[in-house]
Protein backbone atom coordinates (compact mmCIF):
# COMPACT_ATOMS: atom_id res chain seq x y z
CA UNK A 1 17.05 -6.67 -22.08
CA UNK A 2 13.43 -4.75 -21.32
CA UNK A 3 11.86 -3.35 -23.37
CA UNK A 4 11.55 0.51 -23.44
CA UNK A 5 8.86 2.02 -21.30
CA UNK A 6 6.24 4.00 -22.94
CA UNK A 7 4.33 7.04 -21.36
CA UNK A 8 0.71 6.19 -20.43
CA UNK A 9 -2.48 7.71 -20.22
CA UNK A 10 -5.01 6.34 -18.26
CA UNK A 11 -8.62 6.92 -19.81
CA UNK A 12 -11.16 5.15 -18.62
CA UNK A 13 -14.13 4.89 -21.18
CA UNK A 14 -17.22 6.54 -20.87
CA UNK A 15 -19.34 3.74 -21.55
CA UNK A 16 -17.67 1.94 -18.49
CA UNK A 17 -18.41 4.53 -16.53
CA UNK A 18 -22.05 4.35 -17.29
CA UNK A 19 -22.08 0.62 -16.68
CA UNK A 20 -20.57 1.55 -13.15
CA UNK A 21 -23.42 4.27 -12.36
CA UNK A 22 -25.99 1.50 -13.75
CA UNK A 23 -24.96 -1.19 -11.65
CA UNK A 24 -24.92 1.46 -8.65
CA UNK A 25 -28.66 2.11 -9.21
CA UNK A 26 -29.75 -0.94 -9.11
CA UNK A 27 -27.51 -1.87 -6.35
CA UNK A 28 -29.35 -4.02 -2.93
CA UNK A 29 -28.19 -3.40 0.06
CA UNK A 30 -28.08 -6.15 2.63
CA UNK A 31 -30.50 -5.87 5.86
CA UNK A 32 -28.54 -4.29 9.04
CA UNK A 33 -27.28 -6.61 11.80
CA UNK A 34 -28.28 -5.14 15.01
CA UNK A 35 -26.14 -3.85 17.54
CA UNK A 36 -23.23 -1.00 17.18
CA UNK A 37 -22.47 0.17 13.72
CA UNK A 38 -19.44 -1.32 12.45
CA UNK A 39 -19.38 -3.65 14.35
CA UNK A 40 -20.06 -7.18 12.02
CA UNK A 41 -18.82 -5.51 9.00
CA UNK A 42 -19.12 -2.34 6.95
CA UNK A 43 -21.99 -0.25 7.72
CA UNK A 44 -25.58 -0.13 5.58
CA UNK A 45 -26.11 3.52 6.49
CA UNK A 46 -23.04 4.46 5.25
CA UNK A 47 -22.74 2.60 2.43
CA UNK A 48 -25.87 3.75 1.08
CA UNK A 49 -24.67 7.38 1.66
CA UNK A 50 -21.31 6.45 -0.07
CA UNK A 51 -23.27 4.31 -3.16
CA UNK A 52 -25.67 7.94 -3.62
CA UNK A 53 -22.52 9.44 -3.69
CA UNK A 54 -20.35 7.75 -6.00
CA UNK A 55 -23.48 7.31 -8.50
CA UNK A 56 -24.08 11.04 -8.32
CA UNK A 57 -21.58 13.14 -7.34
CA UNK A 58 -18.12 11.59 -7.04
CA UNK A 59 -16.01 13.50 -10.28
CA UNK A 60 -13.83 9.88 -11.89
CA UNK A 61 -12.16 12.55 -14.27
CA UNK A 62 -11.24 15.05 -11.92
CA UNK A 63 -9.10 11.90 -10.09
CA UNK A 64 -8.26 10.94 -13.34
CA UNK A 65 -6.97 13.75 -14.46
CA UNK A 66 -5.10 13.98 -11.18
CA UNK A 67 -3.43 10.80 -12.18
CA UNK A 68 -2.59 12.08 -15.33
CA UNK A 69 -0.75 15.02 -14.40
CA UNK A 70 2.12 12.92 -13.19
CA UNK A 71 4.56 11.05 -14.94
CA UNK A 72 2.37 7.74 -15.81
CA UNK A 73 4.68 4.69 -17.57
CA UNK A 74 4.29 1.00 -18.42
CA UNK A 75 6.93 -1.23 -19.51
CA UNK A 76 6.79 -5.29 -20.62
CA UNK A 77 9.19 -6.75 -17.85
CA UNK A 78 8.66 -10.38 -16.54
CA UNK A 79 5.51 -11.37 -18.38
CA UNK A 80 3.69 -8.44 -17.54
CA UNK A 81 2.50 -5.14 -18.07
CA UNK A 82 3.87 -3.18 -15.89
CA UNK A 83 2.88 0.53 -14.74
CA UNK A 84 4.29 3.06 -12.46
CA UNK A 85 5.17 6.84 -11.89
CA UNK A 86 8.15 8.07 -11.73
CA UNK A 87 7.87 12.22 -10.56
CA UNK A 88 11.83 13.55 -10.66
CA UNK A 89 12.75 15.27 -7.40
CA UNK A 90 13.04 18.97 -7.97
CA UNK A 91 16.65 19.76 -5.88
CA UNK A 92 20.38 19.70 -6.64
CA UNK A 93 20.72 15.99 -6.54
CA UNK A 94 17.43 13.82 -5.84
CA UNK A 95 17.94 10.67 -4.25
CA UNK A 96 15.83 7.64 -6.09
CA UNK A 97 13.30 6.57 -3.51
CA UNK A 98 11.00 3.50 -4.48
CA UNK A 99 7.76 3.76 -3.13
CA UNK A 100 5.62 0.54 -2.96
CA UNK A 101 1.36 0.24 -1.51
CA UNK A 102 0.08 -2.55 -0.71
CA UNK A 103 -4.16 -4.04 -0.62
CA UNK A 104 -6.43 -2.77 -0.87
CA UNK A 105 -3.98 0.70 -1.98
CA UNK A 106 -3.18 1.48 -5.27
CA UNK A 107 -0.79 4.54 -6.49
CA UNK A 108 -4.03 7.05 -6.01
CA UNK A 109 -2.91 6.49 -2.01
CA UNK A 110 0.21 8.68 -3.30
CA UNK A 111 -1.14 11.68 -4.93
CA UNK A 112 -0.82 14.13 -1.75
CA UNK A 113 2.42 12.43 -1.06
CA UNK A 114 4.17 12.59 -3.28
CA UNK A 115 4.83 16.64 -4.34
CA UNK A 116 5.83 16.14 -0.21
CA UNK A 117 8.97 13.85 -1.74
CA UNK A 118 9.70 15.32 -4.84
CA UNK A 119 9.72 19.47 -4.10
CA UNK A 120 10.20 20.01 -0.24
CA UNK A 121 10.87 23.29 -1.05
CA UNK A 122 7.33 23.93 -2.04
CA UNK A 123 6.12 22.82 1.24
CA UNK A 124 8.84 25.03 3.15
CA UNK A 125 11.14 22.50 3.55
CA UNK A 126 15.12 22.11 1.58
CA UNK A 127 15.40 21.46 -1.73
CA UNK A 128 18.40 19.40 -1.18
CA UNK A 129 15.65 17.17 0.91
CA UNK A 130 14.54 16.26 -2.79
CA UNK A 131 13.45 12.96 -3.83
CA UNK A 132 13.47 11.59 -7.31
CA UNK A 133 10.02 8.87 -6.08
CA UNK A 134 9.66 5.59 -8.33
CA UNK A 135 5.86 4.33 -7.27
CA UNK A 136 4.78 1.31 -9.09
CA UNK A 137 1.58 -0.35 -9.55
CA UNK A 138 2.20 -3.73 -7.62
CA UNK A 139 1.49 -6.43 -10.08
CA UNK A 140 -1.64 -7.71 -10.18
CA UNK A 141 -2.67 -4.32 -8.94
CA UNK A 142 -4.82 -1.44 -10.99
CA UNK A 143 -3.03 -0.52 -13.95
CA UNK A 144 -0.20 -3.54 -13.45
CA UNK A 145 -3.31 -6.24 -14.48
CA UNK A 146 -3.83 -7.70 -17.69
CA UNK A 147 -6.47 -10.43 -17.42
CA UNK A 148 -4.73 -13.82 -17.85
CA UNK A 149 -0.74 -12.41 -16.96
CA UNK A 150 1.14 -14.71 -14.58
CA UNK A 151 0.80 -14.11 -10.79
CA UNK A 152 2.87 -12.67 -8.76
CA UNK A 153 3.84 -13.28 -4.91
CA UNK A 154 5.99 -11.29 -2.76
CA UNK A 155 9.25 -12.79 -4.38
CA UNK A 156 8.39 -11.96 -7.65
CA UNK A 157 7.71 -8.95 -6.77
CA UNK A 158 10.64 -7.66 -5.25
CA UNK A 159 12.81 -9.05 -7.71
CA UNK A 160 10.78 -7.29 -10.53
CA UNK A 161 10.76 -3.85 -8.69
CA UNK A 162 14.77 -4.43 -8.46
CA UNK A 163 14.91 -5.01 -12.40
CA UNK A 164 12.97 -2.01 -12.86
CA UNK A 165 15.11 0.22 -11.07
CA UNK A 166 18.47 -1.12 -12.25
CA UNK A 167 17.32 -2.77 -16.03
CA UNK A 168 14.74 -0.78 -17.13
CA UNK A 169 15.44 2.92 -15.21
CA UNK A 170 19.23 2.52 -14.60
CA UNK A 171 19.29 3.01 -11.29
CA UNK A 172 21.69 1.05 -9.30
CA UNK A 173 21.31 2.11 -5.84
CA UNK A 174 17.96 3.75 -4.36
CA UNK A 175 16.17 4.09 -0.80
CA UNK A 176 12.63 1.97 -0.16
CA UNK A 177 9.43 2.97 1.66
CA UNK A 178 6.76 0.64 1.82
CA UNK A 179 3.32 -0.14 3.72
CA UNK A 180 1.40 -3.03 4.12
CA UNK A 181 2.35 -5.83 1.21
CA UNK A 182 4.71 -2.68 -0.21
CA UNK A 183 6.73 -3.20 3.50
CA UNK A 184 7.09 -6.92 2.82
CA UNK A 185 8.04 -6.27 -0.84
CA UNK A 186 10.53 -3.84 0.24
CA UNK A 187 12.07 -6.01 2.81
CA UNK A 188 12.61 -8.83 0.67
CA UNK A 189 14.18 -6.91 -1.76
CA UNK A 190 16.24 -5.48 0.62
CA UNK A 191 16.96 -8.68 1.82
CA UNK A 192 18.25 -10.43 -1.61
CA UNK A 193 19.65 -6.93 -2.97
CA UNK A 194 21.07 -5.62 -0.08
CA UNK A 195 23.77 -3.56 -2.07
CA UNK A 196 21.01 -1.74 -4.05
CA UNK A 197 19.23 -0.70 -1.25
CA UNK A 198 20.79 2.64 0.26
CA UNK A 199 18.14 2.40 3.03
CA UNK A 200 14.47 1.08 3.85
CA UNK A 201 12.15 3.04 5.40
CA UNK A 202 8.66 1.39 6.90
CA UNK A 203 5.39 1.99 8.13
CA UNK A 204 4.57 -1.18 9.20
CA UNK A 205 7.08 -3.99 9.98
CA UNK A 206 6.78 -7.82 8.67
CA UNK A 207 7.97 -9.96 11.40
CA UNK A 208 7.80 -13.46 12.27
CA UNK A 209 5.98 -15.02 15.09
CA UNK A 210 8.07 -17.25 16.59
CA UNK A 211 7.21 -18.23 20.44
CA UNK A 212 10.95 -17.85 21.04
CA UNK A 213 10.57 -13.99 20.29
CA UNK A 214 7.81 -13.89 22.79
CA UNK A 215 9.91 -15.67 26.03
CA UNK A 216 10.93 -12.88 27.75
CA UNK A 217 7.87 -10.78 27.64
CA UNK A 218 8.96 -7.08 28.29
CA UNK A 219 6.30 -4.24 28.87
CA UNK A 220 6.31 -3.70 24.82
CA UNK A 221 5.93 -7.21 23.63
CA UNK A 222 3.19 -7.97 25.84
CA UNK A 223 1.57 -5.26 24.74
CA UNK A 224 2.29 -6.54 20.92
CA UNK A 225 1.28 -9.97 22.20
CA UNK A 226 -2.02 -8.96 23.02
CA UNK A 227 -2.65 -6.79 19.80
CA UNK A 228 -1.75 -9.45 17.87
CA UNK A 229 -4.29 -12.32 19.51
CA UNK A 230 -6.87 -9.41 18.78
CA UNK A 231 -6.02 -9.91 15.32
CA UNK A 232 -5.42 -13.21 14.80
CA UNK A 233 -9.12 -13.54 16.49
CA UNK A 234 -11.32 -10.77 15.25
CA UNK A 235 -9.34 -9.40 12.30
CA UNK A 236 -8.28 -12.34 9.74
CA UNK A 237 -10.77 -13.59 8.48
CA UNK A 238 -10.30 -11.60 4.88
CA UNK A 239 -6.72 -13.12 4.85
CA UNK A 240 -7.92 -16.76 4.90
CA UNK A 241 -10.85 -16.36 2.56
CA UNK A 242 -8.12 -14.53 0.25
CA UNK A 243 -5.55 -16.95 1.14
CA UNK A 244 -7.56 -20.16 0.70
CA UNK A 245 -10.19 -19.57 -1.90
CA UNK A 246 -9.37 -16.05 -3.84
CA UNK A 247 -11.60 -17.86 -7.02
CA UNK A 248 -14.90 -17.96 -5.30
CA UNK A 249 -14.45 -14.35 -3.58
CA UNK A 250 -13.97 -12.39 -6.99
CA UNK A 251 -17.04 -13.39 -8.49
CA UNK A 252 -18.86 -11.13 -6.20
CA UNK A 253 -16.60 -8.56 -6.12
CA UNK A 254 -16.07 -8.41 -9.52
CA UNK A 255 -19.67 -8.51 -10.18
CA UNK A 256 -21.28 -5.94 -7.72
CA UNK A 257 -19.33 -2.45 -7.61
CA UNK A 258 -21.43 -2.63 -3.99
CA UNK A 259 -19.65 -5.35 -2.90
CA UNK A 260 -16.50 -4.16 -3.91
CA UNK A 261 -16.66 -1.07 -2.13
CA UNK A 262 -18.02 -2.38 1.19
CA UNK A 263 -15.38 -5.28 0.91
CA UNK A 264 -12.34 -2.38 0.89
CA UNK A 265 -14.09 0.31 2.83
CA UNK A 266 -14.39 -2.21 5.80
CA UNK A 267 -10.26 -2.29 5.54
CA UNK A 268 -10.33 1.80 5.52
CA UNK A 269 -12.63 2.18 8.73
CA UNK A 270 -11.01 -0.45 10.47
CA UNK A 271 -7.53 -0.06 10.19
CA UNK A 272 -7.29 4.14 10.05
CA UNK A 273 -6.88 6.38 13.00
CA UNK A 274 -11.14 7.74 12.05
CA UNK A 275 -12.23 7.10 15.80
CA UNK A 276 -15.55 5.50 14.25
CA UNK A 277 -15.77 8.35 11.34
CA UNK A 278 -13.81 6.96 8.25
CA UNK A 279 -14.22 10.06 6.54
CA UNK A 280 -12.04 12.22 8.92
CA UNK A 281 -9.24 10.25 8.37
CA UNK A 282 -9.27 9.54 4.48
CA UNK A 283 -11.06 12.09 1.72
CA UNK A 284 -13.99 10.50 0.67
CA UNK A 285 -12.87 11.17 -3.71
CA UNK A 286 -9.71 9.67 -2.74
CA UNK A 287 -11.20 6.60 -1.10
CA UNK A 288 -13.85 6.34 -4.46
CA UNK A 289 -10.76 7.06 -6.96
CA UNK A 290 -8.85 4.02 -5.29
CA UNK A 291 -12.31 1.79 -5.48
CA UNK A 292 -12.75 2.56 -8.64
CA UNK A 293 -9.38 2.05 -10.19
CA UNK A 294 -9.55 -1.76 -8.45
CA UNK A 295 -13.62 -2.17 -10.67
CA UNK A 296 -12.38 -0.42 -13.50
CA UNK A 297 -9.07 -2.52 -14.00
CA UNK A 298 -11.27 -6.03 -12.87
CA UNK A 299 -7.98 -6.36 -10.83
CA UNK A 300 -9.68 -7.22 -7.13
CA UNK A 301 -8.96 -11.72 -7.74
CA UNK A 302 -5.42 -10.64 -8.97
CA UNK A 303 -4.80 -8.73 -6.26
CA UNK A 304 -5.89 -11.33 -3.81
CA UNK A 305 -2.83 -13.86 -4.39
CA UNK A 306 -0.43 -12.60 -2.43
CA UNK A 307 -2.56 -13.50 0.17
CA UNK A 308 -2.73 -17.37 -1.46
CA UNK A 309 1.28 -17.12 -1.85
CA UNK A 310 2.11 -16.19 1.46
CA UNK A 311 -0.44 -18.73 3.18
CA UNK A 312 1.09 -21.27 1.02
CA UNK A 313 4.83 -20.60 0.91
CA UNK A 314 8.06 -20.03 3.64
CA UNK A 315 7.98 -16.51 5.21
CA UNK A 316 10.00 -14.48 3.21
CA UNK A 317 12.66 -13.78 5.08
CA UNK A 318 14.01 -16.99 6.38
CA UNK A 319 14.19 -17.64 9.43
CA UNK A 320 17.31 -16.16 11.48
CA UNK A 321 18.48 -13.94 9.00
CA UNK A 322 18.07 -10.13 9.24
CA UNK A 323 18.36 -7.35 6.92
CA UNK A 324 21.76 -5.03 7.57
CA UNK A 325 20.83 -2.46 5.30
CA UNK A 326 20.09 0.90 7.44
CA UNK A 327 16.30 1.30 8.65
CA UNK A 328 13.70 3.79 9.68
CA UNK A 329 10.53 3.27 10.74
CA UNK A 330 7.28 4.90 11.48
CA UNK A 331 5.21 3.80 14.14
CA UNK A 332 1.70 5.15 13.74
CA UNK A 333 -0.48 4.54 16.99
CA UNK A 334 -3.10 2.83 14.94
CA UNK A 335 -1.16 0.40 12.91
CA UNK A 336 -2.64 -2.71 12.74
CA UNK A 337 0.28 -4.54 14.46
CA UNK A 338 2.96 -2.35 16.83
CA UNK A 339 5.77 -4.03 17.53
CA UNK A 340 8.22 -2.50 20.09
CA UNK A 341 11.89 -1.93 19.07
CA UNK A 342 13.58 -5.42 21.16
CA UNK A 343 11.51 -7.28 18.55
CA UNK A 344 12.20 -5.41 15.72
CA UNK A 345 15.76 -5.46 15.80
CA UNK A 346 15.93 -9.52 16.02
CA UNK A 347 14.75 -9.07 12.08
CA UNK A 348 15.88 -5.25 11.32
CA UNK A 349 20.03 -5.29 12.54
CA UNK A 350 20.80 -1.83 11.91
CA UNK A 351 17.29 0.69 12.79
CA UNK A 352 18.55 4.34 12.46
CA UNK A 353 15.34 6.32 13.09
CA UNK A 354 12.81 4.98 15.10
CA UNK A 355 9.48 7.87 15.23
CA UNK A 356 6.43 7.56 17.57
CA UNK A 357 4.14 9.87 15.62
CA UNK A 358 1.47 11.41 16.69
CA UNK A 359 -1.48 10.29 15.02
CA UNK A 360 -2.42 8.12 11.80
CA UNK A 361 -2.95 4.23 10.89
CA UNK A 362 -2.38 1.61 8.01
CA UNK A 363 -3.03 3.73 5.55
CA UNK A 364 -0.53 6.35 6.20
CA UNK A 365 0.34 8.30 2.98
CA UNK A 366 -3.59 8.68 2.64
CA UNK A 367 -4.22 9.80 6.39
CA UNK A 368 -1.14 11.74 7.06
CA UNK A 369 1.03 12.38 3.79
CA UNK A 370 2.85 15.11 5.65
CA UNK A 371 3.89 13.72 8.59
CA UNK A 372 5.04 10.20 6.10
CA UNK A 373 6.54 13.00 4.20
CA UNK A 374 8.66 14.50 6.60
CA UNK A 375 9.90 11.28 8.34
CA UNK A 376 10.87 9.87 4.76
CA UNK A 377 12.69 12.93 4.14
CA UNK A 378 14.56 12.91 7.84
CA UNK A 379 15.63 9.57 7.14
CA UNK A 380 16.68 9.78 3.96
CA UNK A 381 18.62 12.81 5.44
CA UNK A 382 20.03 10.96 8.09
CA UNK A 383 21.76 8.57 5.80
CA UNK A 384 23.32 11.47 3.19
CA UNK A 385 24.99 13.15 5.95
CA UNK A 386 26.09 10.10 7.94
């Protein structure tokens, strides 16, 4: 059996967060490649403006204490440490939704979300809309790292995030919503546990690339065609330095709080709907707070191998099977991949709500928690009065 879980507080010292604002002052910043901002990487300018910042002005304890006013846990389950929130919906009778990030995210990428979940009412919307939202740490990830713990790939992931909601939280049947790795996470699990899962709702959807799915090219999939050679091209590089040699990455990251932050805020500019300024598409405290969980916890190399797993293991859903439970899916225009529905379905059987929303990228419960909010809610909806 697992152990009981135990409330946490998360307090980060104060002599670590001098060593931070050291390191920041004596930070060097590289020499600017010419040509467009942006364009080879993450820009000086603004990374000087963002290293002033975070040295001077950003507030660690006000995010902190955001944090803190939720229900924090950890629990000892599979050889690790595990943390996560779990905020009870405030309605009649709260469905258990299990809500899962992915890299470079953490649970900070929540915080506007989830009230959204938990008390529609608040918000305007019906309390029997209400949520009861599970949102773990991934392991590996922030507060779910403990230097020297095993590592964890997708697998192991899913099928820990399915103990904790039936072993440790006695929970036997729940909804999913996940995002980058917390998509493919979700999809495994609801691809082993199918009779847990009362429905999986997605952001971004993990399909294979098979040239068989790509034979009869309809307007859609040759448009997906061609955003994925873009990123196959100009985009994956991270993936195979993460995927191939994680080791010799962390060193610097783990090192230079600089490097660290112009590492992850490369990932925000690129892949959120900003139009070329980050900042209108994610608060700049947010964006620190989730920085500075990844420095604080030394969690950046652990957090790198489910790039190393995936590059170095079957895809993990095997190929020809699909998952039957009932699926929603939100297709922000600035995903980083955009598959149309045809190719979707040969991996998701039974899609249920399919949304076109207006604005918003990767990082959607950072960029646009109420619109995430609202289509979570709708499905979830959908399926209690089917």
């Amino acid at each position: 059996m697992p152990a009981e879980p135990r409330a946490f507080t998360l307090d980060i010292p104060d002599s670590t967060l001098s060593d931070l604002a050291q390191r920041l002052a004596f930070a060097r910043l590289p020499e600017r490649t010419p040509g467009e901002a942006w364009a080879y990487g993450s820009d000086v300018a603004y990374m000087r403006e963002l290293i002033d910042y975070w040295k001077g002005s950003f507030d660690w304890r006000k995010e902190e204490a955001a944090l803190n006013a939720l229900p924090n846990y950890k629990v000892a389950l599979d050889g690790i440490d595990l943390h996560y929130l779990a905020v009870p919906g405030k309605g009649p009778n709260p469905t258990p939704l299990l809500l899962l990030h992915g890299w470079p995210g953490s649970v900070f990428e929540f915080l506007d979300i989830l009230p959204r979940l938990t008390d529609p009412a608040r918000f305007g919307g019906d309390p029997k809309d209400a949520l009861t939202v599970i949102a773990p740490s991934l392991p590996g990830f922030g507060l779910s790292f403990t230097a020297g713990q095993p590592r964890f790939g997708l697998e192991e992931m899913a099928e820990t995030m399915s103990r904790l909601m039936r072993e440790v939280l006695g929970i036997p049947r729940y909804l999913l919503q996940g995002g980058d790795w917390g998509c493919f996470v979700a999809t495994r699990l609801a691809y082993t546990n199918p009779d847990e899962v009362l429905g999986l709702h997605l952001n971004l959807l993990p399909l294979r690339r098979e040239p068989e799915m790509f034979a009869d090219e309809d307007p859609e999939t040759k448009r997906y065609l061609g955003e994925l050679k873009h990123w196959m091209k100009e985009e994956t590089g991270y993936q195979w330095i993460q995927g191939t040699r994680p080791q010799t990455l962390a060193f610097a990251l783990t090192d230079s709080p600089l490097g660290l932050a112009a590492w992850i805020v490369e990932k925000f500019h690129t892949w959120t709907d900003c139009s070329g300024d980050i900042e209108s598409a994610l608060d700049r405290d947010r964006m620190l707070a989730n920085i500075s969980l990844y420095w604080f916890t030394g969690a950046i190399n652990s957090s790198f191998w489910p790039y190393y797993a995936r590059m170095h293991r079957p895809w993990p859903i095997p190929k020809g099977a699909t998952i039957e439970v009932p699926t929603g899916y939100a297709a922000f225009p600035k995903e980083i991949l955009r598959p149309g529905r045809r190719l979707a379905e040969t991996t998701f059987s039974d899609i249920r709500r399919w949304t076109e929303m207006p604005r918003g990228g990767h990082f959607a419960a950072l960029e646009q928690p109420e619109a995430l909010a609202h289509e979570v809610l709708a499905f979830a909806r959908s399926l209690r009065t089917a």
